[in-house]
Each structure stands twice: as structure tokens, then as C-alpha cells.
N, C-alpha and C. Protein backbone atom coordinates (compact mmCIF):
# COMPACT_ATOMS: atom_id res chain seq x y z
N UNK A 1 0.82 -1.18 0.00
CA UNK A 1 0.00 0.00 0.00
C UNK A 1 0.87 1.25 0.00
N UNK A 2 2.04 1.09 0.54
CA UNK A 2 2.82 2.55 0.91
C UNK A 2 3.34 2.72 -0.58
N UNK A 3 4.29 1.52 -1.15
CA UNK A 3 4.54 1.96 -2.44
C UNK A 3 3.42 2.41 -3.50
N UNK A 4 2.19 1.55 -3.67
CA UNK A 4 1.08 2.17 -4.01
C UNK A 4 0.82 3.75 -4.21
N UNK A 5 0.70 4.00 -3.12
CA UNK A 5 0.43 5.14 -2.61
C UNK A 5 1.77 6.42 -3.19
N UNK A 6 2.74 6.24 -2.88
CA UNK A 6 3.84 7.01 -3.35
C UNK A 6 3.90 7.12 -4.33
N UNK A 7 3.04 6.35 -5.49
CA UNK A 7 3.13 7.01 -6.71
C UNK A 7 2.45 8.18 -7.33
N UNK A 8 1.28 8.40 -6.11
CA UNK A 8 0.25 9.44 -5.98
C UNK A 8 0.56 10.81 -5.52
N UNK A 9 1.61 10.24 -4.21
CA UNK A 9 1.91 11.45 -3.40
C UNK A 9 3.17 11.77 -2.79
N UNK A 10 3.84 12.27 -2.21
CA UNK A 10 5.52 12.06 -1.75
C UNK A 10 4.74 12.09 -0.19
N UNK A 11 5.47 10.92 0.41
CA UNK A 11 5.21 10.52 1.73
C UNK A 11 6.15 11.60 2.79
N UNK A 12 5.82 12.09 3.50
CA UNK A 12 7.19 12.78 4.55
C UNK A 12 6.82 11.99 6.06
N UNK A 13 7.79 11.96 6.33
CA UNK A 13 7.98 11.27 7.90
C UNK A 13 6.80 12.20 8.63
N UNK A 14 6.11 10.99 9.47
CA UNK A 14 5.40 11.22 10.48
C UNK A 14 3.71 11.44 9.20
N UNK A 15 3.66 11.06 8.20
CA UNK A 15 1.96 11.27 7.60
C UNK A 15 1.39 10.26 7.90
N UNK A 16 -0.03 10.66 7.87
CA UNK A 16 -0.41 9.68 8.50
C UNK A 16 -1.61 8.96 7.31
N UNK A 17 -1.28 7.42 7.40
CA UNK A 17 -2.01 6.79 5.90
C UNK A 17 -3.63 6.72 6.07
N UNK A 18 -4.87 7.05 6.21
CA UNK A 18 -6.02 6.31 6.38
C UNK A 18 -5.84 5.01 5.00
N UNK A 19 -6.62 4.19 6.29
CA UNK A 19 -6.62 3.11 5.08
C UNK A 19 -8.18 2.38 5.32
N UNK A 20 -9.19 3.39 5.62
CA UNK A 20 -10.43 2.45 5.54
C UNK A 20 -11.13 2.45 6.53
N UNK A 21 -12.49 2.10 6.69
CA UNK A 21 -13.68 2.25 7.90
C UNK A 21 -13.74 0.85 8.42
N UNK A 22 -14.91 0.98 9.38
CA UNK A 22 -15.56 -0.34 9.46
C UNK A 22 -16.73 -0.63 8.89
N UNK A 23 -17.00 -1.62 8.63
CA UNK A 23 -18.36 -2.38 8.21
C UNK A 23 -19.48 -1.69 8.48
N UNK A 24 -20.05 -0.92 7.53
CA UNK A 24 -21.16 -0.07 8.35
C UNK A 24 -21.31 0.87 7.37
N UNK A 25 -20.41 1.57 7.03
CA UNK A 25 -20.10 2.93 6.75
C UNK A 25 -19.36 2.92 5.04
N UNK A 26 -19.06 3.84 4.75
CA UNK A 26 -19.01 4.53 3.52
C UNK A 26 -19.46 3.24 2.64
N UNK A 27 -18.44 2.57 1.71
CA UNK A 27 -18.40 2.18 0.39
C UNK A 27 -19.96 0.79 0.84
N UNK A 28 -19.30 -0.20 2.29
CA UNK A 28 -20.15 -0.77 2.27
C UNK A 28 -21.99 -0.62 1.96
N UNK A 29 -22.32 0.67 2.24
CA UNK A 29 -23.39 1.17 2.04
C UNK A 29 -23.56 1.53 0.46
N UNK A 30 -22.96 1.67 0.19
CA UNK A 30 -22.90 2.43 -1.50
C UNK A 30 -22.22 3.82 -1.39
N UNK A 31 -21.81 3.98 -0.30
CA UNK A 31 -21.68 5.80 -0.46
C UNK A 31 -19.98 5.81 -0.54
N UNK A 32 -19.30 6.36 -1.74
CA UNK A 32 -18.57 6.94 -2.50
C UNK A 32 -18.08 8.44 -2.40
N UNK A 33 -16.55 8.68 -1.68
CA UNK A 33 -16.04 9.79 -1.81
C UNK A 33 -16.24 10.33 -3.08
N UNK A 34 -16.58 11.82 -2.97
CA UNK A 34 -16.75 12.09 -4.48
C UNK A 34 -15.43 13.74 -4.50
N UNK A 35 -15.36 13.73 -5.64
CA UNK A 35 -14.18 15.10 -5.70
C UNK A 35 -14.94 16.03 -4.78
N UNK A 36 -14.16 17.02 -3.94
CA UNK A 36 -14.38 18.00 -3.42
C UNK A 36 -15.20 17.77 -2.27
N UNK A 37 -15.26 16.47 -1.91
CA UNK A 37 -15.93 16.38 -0.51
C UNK A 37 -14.91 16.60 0.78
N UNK A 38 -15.50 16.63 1.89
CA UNK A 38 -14.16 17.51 2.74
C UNK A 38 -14.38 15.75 3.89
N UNK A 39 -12.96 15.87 4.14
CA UNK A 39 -12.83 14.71 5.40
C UNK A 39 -12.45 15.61 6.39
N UNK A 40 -13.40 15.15 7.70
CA UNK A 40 -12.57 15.33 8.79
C UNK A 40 -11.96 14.68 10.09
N UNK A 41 -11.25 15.13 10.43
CA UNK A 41 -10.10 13.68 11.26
C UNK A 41 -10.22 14.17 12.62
N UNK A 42 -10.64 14.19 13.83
CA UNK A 42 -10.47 14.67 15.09
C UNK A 42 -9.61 13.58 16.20
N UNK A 43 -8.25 13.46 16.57
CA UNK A 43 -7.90 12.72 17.62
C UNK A 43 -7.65 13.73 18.90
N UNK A 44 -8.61 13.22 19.86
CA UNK A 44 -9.04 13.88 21.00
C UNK A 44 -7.44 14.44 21.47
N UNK A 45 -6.84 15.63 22.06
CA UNK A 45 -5.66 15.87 22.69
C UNK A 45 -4.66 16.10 22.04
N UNK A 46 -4.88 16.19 20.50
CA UNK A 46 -3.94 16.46 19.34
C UNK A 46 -4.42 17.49 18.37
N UNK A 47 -5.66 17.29 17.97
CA UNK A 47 -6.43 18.50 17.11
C UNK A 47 -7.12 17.80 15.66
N UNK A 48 -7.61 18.76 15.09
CA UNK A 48 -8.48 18.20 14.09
C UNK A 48 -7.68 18.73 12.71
N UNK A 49 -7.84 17.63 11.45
CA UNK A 49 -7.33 17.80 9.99
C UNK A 49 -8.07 17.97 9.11
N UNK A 50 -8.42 18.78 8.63
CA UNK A 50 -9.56 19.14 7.16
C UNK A 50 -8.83 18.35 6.14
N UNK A 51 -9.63 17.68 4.94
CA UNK A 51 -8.91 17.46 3.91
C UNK A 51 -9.84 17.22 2.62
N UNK A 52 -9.51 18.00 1.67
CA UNK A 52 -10.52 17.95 0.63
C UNK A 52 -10.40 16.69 -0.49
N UNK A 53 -10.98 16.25 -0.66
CA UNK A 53 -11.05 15.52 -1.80
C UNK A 53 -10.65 15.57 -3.08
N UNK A 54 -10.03 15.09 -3.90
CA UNK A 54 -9.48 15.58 -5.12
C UNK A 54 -9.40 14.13 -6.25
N UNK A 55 -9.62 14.43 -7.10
CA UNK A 55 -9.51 13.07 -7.85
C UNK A 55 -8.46 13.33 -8.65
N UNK A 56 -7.66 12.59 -8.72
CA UNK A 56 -6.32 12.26 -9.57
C UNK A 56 -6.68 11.44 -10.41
N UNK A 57 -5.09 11.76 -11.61
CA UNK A 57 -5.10 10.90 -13.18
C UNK A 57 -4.87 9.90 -12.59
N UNK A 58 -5.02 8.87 -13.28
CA UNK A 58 -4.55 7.49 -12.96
C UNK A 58 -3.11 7.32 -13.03
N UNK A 59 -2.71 6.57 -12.70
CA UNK A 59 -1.61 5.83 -12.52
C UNK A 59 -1.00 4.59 -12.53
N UNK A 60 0.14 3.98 -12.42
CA UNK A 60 0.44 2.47 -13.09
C UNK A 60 -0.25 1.69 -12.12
N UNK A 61 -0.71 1.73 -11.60
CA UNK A 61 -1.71 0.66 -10.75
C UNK A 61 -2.83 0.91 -10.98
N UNK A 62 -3.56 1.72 -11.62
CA UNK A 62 -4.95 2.03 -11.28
C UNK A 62 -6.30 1.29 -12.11
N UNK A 63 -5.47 0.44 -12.84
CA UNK A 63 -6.12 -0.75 -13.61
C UNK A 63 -6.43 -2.38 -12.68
N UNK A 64 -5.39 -2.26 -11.59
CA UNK A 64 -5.25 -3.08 -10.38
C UNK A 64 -6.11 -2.78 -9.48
N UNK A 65 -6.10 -1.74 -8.91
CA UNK A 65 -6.98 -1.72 -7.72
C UNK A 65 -8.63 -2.01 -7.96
N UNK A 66 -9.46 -1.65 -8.97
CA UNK A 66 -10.65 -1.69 -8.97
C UNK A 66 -10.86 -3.37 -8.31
N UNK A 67 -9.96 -4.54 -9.73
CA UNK A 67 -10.42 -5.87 -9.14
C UNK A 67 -9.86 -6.06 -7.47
N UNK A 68 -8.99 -5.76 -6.89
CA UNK A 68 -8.77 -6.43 -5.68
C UNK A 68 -9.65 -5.59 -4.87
N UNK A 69 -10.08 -4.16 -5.09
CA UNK A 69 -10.89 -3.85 -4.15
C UNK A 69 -12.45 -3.89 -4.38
N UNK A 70 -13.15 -4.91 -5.56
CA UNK A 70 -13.77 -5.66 -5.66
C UNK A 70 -14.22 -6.55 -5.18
N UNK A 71 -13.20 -7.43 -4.53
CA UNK A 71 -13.24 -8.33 -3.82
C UNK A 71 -13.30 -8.44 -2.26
N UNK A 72 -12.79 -7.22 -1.79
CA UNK A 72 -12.84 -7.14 -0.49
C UNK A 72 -14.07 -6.26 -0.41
N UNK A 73 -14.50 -5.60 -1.45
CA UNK A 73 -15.87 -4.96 -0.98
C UNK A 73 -17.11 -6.24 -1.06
N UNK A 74 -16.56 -7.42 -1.99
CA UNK A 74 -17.83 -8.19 -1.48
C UNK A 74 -17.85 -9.03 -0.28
N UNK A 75 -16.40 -9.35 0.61
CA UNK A 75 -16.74 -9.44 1.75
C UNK A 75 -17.03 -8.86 2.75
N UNK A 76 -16.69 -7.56 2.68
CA UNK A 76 -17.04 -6.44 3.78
C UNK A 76 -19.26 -6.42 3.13
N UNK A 77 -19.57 -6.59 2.28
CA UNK A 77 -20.88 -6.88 2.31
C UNK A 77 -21.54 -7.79 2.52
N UNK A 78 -21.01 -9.37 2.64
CA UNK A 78 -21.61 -10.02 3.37
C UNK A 78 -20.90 -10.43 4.89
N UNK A 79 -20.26 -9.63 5.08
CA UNK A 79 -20.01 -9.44 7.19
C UNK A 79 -21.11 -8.00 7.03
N UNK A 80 -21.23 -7.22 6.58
CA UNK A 80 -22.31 -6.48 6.85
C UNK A 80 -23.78 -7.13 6.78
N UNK A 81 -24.14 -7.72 5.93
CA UNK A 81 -25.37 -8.04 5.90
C UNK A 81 -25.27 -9.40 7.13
N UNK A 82 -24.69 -10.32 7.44
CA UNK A 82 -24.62 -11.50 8.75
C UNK A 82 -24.71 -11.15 9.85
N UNK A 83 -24.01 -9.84 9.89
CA UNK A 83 -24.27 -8.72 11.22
C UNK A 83 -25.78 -8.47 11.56
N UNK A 84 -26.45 -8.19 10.47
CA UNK A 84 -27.76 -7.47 10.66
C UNK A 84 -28.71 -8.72 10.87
């Protein structure tokens, strides 16, 4: 994921990666970051991070990720639906 990722963005010591929710929430539901939506990050005793959304060109992986994260979105949908 980190090399992944570095082809997107230049990493500097100490960033911090999100890599995903729990079962419940965004993609599992259908709901999709879209450009220009704003994230926000609050860790209690440290402070809060705005961050806007932006969609980037593709890149040498970006023909890869759809199938593998295909696949983990259909198990994160049926541990969501076994839950309920």
C-alpha cells in the first residue's frame, strides 16, 4: 500500500495513511467519496485535519486496484449483511 500510494503522493515522515472504515459505513453502504468532498479527522488531545477531496489521473496501478478492491468490498458486504 505505501509503495502504491507514493506514486500518488511524496510521503514525509510522520503522515499519517487512512486506510479504511468499518463495516457499516461509507463504500459498504454504497456511499462513495466524491471530488471536493471535505474529510474530517479529530484525535481527541492532538487536534483536528480538514482534507478535501481531489480526484487524480490514474496511474500504473490504477487498472489493479478496482479488481482487488472488488473483492474485499464483497466481503465487507456479506459481514455487513450476517451482522444485521
Amino acid at each position: 500500500m505505501i509503495a502504491y500510494l507514493s506514486e500518488i503522493v511524496t510521503l514525509k515522515t510522520g503522515d499519517v495513511i487512512f486506510t479504511g472504515a468499518p463495516a457499516g459505513v461509507g463504500v459498504v453502504e454504497g456511499k462513495y467519496l466524491r471530488d471536493g468532498d471535505m474529510l474530517t479527522t479529530t484525535i481527541e488531545g492532538l487536534g483536528t485535519m480538514r482534507n478535501r477531496c481531489v480526484r487524480i489521473a490514474n496511474h500504473s496501478g490504477a487498472d489493479v486496484v478496482p479488481e482487488a478492491f472488488s473483492k474485499l468490498l464483497a466481503i465487507a458486504r456479506e459481514e455487513a449483511v450476517a451482522k444485521k
